[in-house]
PDB file of N, CA and C in Angstrom:
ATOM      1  N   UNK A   1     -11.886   3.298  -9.686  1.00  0.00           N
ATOM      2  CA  UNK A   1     -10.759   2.516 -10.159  1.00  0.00           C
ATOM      3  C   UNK A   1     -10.209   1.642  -9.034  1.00  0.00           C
ATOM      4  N   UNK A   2     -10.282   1.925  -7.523  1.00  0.00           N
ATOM      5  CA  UNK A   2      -9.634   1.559  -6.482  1.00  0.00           C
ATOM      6  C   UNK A   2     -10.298   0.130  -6.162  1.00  0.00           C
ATOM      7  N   UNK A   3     -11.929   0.156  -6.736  1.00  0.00           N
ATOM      8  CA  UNK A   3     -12.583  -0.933  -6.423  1.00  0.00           C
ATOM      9  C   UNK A   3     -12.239  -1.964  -7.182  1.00  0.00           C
ATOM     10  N   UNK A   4     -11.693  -1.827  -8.672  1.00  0.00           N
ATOM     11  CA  UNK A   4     -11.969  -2.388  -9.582  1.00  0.00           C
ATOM     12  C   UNK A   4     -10.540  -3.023  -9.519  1.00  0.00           C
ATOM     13  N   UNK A   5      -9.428  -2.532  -8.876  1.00  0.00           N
ATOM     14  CA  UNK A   5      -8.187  -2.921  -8.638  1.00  0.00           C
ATOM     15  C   UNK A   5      -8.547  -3.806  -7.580  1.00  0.00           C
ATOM     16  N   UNK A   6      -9.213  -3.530  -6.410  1.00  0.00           N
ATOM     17  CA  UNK A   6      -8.730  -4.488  -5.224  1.00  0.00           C
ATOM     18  C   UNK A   6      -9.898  -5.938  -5.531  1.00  0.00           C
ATOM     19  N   UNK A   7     -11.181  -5.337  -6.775  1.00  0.00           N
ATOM     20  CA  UNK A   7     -11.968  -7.067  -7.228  1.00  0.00           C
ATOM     21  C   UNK A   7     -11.114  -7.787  -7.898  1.00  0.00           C
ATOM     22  N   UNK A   8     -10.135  -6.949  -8.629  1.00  0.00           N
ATOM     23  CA  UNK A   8      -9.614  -7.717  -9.636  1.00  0.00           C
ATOM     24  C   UNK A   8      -8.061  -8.808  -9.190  1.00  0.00           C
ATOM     25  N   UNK A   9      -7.767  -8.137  -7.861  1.00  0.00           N
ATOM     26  CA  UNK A   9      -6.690  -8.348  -7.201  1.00  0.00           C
ATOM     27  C   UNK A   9      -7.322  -9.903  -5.989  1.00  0.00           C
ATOM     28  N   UNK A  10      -8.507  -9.795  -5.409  1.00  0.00           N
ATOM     29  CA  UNK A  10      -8.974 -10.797  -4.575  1.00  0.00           C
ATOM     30  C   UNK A  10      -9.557 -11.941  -5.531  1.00  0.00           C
ATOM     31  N   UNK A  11      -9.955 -11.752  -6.787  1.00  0.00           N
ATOM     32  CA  UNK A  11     -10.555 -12.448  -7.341  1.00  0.00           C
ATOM     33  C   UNK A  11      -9.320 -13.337  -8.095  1.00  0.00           C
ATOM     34  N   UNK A  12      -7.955 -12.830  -8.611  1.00  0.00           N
ATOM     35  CA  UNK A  12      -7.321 -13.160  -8.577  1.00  0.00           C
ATOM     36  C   UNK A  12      -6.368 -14.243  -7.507  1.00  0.00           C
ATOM     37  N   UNK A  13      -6.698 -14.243  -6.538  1.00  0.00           N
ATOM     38  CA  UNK A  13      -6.118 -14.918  -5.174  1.00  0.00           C
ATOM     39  C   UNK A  13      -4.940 -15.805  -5.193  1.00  0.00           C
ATOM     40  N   UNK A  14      -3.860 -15.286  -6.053  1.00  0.00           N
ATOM     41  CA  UNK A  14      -2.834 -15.467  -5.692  1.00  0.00           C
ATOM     42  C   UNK A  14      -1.455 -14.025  -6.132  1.00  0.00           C
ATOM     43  N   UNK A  15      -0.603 -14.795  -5.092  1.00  0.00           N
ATOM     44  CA  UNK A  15       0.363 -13.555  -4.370  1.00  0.00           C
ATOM     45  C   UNK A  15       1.333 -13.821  -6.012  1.00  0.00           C
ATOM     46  N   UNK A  16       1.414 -14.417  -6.833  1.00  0.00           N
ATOM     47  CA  UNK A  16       1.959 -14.658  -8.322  1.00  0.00           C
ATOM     48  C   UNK A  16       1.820 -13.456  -9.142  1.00  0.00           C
ATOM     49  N   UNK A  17       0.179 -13.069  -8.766  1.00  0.00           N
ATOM     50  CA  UNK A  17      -0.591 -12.320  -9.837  1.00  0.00           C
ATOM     51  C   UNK A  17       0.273 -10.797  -8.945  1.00  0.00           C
ATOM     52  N   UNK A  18      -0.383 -10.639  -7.923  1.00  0.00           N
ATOM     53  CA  UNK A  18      -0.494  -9.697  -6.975  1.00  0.00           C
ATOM     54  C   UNK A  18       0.556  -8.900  -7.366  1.00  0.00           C
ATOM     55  N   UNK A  19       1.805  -9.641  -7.459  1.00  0.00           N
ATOM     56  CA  UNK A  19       3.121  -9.018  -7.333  1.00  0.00           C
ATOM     57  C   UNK A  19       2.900  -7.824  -8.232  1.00  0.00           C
ATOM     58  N   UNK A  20       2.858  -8.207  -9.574  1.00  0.00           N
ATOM     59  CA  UNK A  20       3.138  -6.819 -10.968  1.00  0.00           C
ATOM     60  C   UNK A  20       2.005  -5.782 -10.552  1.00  0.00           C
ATOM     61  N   UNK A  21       0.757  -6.491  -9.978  1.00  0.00           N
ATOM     62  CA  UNK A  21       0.005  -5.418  -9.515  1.00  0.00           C
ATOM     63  C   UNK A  21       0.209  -4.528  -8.661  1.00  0.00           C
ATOM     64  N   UNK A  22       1.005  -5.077  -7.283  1.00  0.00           N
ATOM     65  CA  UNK A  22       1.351  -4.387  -6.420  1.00  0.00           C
ATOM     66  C   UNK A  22       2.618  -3.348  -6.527  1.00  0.00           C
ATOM     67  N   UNK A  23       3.064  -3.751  -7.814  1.00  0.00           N
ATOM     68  CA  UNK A  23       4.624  -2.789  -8.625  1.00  0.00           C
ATOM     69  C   UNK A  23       3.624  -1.614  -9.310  1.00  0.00           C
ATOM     70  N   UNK A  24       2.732  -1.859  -9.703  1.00  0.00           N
ATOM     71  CA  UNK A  24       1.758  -0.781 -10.511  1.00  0.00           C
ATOM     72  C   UNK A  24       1.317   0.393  -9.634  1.00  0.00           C
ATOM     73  N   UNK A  25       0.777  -0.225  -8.288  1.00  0.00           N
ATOM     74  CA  UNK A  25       0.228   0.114  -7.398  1.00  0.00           C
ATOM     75  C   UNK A  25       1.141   1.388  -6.766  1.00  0.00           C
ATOM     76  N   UNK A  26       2.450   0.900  -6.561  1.00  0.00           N
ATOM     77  CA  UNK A  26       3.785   1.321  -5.535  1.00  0.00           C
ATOM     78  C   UNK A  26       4.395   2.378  -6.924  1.00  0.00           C
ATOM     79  N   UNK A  27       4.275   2.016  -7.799  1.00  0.00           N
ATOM     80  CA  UNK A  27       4.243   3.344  -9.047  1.00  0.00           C
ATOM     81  C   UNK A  27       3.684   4.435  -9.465  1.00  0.00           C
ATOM     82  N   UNK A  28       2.744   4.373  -8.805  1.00  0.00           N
ATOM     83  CA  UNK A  28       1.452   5.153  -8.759  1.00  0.00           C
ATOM     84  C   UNK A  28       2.159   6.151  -7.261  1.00  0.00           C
ATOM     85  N   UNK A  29       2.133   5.566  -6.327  1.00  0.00           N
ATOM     86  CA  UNK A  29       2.529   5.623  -5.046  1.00  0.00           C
ATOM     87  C   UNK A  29       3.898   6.995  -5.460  1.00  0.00           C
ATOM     88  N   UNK A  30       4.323   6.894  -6.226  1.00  0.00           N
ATOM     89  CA  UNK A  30       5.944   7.456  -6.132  1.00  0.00           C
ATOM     90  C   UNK A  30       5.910   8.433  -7.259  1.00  0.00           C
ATOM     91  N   UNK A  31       4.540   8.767  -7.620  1.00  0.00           N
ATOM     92  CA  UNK A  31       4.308   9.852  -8.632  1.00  0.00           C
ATOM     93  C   UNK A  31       4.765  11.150  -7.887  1.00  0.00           C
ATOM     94  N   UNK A  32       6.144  11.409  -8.587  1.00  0.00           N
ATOM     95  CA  UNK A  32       6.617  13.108  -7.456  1.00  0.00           C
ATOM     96  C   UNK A  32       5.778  14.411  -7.665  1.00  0.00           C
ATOM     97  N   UNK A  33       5.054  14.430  -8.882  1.00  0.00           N
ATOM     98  CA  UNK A  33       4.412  15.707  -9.759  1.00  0.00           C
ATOM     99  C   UNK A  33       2.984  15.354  -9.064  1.00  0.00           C
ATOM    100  N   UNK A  34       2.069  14.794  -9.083  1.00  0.00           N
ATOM    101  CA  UNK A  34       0.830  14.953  -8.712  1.00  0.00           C
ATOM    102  C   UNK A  34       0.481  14.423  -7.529  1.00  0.00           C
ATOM    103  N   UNK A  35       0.270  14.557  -6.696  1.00  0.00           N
ATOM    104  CA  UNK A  35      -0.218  14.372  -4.922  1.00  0.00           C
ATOM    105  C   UNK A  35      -1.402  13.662  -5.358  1.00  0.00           C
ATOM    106  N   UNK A  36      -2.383  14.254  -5.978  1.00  0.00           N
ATOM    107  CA  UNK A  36      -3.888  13.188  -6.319  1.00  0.00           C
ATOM    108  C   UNK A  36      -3.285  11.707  -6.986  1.00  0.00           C
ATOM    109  N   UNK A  37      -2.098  11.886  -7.689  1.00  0.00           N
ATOM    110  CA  UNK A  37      -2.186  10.208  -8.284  1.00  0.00           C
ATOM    111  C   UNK A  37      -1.373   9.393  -7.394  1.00  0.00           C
ATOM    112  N   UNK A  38      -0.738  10.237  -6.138  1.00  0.00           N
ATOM    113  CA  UNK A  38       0.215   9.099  -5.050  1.00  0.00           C
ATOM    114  C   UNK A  38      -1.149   8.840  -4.037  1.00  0.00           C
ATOM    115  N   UNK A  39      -1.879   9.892  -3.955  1.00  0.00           N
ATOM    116  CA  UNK A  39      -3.438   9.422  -3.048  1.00  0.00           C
ATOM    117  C   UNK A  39      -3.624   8.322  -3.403  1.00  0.00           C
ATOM    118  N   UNK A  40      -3.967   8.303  -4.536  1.00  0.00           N
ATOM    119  CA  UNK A  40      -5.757   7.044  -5.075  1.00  0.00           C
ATOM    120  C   UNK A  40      -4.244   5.538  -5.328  1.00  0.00           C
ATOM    121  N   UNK A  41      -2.826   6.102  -4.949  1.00  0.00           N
ATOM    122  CA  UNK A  41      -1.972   4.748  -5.289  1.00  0.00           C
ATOM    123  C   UNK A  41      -2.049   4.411  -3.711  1.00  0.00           C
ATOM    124  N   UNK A  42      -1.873   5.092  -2.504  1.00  0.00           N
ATOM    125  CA  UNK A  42      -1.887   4.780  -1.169  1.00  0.00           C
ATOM    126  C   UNK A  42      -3.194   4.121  -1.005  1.00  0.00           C
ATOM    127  N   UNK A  43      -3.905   4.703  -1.427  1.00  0.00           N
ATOM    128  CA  UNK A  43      -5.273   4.564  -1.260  1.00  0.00           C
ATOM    129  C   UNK A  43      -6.050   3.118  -1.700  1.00  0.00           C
ATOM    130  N   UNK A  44      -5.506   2.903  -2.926  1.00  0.00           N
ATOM    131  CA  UNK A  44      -5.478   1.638  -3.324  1.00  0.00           C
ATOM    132  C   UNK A  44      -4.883   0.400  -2.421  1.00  0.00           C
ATOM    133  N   UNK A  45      -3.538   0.703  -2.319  1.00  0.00           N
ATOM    134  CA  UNK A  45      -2.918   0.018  -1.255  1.00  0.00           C
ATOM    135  C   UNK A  45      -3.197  -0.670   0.283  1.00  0.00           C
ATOM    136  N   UNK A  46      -4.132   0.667   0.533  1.00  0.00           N
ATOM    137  CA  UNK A  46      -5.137   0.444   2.051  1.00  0.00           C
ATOM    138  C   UNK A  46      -6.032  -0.688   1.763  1.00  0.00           C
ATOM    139  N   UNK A  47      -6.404  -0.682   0.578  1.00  0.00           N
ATOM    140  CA  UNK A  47      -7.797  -1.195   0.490  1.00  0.00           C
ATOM    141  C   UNK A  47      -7.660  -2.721   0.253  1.00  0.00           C
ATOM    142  N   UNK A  48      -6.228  -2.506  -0.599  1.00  0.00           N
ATOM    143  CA  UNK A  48      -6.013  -4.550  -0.950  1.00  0.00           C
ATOM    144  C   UNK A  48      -5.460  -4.591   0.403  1.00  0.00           C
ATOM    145  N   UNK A  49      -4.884  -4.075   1.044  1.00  0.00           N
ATOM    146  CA  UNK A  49      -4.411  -4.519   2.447  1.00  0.00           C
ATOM    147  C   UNK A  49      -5.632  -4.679   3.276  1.00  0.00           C
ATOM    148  N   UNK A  50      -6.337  -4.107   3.944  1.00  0.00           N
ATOM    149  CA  UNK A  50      -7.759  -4.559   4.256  1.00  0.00           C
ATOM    150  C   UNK A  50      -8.916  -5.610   3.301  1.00  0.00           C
ATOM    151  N   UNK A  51      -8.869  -5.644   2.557  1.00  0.00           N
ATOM    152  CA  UNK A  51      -9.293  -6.669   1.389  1.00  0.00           C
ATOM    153  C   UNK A  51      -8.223  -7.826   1.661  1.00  0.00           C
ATOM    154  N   UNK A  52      -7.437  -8.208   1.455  1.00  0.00           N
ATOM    155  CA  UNK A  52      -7.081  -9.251   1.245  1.00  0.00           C
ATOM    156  C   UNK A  52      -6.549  -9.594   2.555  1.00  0.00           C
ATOM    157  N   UNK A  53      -6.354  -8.940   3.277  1.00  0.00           N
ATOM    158  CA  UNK A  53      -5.696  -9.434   4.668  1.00  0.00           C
ATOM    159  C   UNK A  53      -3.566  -9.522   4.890  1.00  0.00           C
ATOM    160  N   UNK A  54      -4.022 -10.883   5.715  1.00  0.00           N
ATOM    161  CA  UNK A  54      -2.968 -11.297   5.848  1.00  0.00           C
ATOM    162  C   UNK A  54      -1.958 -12.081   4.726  1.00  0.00           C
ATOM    163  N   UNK A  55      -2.954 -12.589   3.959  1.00  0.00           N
ATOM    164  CA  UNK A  55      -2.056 -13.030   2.708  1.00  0.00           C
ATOM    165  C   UNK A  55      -1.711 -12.295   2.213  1.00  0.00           C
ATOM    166  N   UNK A  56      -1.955 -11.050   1.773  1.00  0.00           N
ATOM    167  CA  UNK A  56      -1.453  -9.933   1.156  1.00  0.00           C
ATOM    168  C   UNK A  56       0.219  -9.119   1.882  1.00  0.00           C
ATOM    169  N   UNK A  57       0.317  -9.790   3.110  1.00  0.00           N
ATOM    170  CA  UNK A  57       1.573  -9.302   3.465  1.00  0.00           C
ATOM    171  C   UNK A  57       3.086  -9.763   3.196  1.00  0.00           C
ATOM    172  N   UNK A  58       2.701 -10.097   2.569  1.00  0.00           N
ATOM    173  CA  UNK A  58       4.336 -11.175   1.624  1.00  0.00           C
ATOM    174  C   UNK A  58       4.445 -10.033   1.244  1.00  0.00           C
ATOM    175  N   UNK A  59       3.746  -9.048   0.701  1.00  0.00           N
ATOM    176  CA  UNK A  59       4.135  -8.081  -0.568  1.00  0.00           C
ATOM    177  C   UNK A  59       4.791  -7.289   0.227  1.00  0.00           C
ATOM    178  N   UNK A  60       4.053  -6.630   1.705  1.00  0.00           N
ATOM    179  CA  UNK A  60       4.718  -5.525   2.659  1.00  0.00           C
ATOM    180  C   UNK A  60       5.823  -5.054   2.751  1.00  0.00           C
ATOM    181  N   UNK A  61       7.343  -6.094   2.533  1.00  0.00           N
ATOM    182  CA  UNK A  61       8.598  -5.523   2.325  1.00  0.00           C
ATOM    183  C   UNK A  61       8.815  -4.733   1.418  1.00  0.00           C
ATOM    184  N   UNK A  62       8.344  -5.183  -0.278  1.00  0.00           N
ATOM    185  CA  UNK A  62       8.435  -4.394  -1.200  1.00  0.00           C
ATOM    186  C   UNK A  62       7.791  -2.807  -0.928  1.00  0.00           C
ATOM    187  N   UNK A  63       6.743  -3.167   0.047  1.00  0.00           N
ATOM    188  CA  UNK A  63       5.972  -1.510   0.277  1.00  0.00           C
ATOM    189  C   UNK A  63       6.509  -0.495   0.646  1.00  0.00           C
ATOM    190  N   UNK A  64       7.075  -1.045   1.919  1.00  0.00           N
ATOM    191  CA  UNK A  64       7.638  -0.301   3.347  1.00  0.00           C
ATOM    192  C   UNK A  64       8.525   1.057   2.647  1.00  0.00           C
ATOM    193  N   UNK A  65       9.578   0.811   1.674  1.00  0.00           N
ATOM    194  CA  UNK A  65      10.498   1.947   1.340  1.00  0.00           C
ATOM    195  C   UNK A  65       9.904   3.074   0.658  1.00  0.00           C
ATOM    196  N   UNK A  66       8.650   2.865   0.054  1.00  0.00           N
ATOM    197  CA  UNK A  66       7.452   3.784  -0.671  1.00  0.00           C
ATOM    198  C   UNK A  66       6.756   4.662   0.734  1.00  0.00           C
ATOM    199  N   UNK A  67       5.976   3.322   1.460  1.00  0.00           N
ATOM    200  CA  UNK A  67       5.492   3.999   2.469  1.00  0.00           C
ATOM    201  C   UNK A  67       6.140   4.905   3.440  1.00  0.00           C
ATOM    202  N   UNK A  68       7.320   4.893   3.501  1.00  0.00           N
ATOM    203  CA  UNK A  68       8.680   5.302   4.581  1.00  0.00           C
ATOM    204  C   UNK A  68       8.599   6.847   3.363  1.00  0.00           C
ATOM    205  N   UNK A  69       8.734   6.780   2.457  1.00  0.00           N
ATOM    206  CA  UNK A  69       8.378   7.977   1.476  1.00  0.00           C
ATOM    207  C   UNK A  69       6.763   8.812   1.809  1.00  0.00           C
ATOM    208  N   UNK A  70       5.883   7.843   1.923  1.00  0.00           N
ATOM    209  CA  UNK A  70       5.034   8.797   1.734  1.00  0.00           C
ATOM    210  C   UNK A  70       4.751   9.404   3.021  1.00  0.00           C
ATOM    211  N   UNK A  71       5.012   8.791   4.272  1.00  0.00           N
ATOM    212  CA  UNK A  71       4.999   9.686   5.607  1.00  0.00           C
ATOM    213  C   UNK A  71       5.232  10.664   5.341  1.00  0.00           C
ATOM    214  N   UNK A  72       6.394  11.359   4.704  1.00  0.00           N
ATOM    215  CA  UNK A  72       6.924  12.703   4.689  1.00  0.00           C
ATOM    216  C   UNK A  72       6.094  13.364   3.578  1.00  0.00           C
ATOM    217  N   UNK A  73       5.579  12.692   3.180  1.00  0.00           N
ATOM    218  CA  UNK A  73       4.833  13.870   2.371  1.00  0.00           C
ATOM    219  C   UNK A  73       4.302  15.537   2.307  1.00  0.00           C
ATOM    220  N   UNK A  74       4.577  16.187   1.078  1.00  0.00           N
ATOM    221  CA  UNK A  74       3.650  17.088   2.043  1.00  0.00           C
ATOM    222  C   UNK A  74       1.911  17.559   1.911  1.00  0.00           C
ATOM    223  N   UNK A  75       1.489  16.391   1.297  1.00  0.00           N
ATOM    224  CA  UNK A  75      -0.017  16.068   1.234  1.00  0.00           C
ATOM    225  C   UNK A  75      -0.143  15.271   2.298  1.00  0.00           C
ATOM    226  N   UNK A  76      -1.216  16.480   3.507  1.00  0.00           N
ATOM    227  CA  UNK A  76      -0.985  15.481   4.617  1.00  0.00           C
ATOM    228  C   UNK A  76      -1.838  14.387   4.777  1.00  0.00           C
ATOM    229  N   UNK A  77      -2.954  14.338   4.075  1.00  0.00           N
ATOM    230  CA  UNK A  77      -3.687  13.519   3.372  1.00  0.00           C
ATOM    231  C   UNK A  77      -3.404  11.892   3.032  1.00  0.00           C
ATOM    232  N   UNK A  78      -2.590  12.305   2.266  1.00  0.00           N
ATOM    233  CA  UNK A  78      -1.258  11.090   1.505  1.00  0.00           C
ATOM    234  C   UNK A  78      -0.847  10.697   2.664  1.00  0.00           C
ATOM    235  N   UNK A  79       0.002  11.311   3.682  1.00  0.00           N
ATOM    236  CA  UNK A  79       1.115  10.875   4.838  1.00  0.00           C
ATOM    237  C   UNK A  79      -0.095   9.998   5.665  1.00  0.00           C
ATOM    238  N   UNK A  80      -1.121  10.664   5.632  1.00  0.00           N
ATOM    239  CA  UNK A  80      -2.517   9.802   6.902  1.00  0.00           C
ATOM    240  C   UNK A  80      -2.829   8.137   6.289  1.00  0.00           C
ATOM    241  N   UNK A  81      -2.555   8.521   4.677  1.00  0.00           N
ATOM    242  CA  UNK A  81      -3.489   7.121   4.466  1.00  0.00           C
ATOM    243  C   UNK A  81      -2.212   6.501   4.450  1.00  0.00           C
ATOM    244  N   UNK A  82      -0.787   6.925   4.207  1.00  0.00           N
ATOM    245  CA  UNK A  82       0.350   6.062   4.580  1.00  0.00           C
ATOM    246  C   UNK A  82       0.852   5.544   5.837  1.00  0.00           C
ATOM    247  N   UNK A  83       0.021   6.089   6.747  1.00  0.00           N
ATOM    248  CA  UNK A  83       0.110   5.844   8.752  1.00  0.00           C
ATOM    249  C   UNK A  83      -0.888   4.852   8.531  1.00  0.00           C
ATOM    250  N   UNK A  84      -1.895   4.834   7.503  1.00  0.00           N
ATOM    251  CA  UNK A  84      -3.088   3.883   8.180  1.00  0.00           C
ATOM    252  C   UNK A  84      -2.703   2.174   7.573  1.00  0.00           C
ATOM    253  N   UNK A  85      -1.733   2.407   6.144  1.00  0.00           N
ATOM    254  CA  UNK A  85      -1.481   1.235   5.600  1.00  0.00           C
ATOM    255  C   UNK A  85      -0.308   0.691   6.483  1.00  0.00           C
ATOM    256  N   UNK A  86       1.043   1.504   7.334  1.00  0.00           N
ATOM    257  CA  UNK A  86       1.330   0.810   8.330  1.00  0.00           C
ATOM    258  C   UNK A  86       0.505   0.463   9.216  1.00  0.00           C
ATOM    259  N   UNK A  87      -0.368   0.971  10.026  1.00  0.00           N
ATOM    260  CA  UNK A  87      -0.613   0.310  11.197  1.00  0.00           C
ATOM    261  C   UNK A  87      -1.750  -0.519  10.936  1.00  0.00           C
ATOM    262  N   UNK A  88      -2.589  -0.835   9.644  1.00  0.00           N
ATOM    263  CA  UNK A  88      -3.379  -1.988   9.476  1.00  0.00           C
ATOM    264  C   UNK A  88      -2.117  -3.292   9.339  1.00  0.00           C
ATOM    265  N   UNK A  89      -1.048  -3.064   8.445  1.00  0.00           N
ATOM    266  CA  UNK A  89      -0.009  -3.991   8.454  1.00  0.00           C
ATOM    267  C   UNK A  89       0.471  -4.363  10.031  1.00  0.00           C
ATOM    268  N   UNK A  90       0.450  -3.520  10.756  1.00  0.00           N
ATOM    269  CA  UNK A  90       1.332  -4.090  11.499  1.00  0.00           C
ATOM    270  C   UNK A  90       0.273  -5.069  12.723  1.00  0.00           C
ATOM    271  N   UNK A  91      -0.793  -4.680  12.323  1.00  0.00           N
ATOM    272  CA  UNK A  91      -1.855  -5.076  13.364  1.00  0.00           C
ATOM    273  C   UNK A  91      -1.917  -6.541  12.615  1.00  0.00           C
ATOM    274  N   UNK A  92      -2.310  -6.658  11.821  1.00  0.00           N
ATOM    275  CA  UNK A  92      -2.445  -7.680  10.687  1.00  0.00           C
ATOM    276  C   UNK A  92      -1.087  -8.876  11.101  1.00  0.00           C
ATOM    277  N   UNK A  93       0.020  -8.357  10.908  1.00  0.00           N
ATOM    278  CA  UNK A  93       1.629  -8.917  11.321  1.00  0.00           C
ATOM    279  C   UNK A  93       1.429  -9.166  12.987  1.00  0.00           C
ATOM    280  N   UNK A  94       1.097  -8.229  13.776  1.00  0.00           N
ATOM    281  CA  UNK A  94       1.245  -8.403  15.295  1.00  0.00           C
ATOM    282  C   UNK A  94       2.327  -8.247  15.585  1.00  0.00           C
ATOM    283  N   UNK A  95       2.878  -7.083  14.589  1.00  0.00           N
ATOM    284  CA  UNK A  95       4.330  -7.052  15.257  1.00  0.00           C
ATOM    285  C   UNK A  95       4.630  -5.251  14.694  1.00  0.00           C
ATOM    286  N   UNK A  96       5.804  -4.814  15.032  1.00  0.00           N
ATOM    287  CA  UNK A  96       5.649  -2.974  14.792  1.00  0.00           C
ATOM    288  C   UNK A  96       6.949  -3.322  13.619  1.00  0.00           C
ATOM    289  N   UNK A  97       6.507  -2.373  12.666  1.00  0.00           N
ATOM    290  CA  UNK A  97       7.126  -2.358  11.193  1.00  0.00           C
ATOM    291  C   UNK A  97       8.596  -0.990  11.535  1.00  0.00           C
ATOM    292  N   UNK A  98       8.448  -0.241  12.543  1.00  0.00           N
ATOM    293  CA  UNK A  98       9.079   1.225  12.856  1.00  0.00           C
ATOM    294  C   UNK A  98      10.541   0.823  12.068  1.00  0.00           C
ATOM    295  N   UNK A  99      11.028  -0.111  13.154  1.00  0.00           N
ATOM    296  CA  UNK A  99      12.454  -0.802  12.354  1.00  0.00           C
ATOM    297  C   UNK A  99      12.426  -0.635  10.808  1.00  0.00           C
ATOM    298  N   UNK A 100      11.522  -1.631  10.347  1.00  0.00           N
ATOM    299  CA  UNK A 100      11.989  -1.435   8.592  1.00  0.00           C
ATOM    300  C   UNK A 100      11.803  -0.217   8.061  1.00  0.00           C
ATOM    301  N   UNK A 101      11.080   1.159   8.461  1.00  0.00           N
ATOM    302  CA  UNK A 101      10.750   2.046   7.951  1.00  0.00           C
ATOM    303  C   UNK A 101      12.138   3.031   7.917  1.00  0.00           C
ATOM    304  N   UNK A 102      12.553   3.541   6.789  1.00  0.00           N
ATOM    305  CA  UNK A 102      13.802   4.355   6.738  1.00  0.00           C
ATOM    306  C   UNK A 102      13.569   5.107   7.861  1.00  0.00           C
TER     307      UNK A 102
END
């Protein structure tokens, strides 16, 4: 499903489309009951962020208060792929996100 989100998201190539996707995405992300469906939503997230790059970081503000959530997780799993979608962002930005993170 993760592939089929981030073809359908680059093939799309604009940040118009992206948005409701990336609300779908960050919904998934904030599932409190199942740890496997906030995975494959982080997880997703990694992947259009590495997939799409730097254009994809307009969206990053909307992320940050999800991701600032999923650090604490206690799927430590979840919290790893939420360390890896900051620090591809911030590498990507060239700048450290720590500030915006609650």
């Amino acid at each position: 499903v993760v592939e089929c989100i981030v073809a359908l998201a680059t093939a799309a190539g604009d940040e118009q489309l992206w948005k409701p996707l990336n609300h779908s995405v960050l919904q998934a992300c904030s599932d409190e009951n199942r740890s496997e469906v906030r995975k494959a939503g982080v997880s997703c997230l990694l992947s259009l962020i590495n997939s799409i790059g730097e254009e994809y970081m307009v969206l990053i503000p909307e992320c940050l208060p999800i991701l600032s959530e999923l650090l604490e997780d206690s799927d430590e799993e979840v919290a790893g792929i939420a360390q890896e979608c900051i620090s591809q962002s911030e590498e990507l930005l060239g700048e450290s996100l720590q500030d915006s993170l609650r």
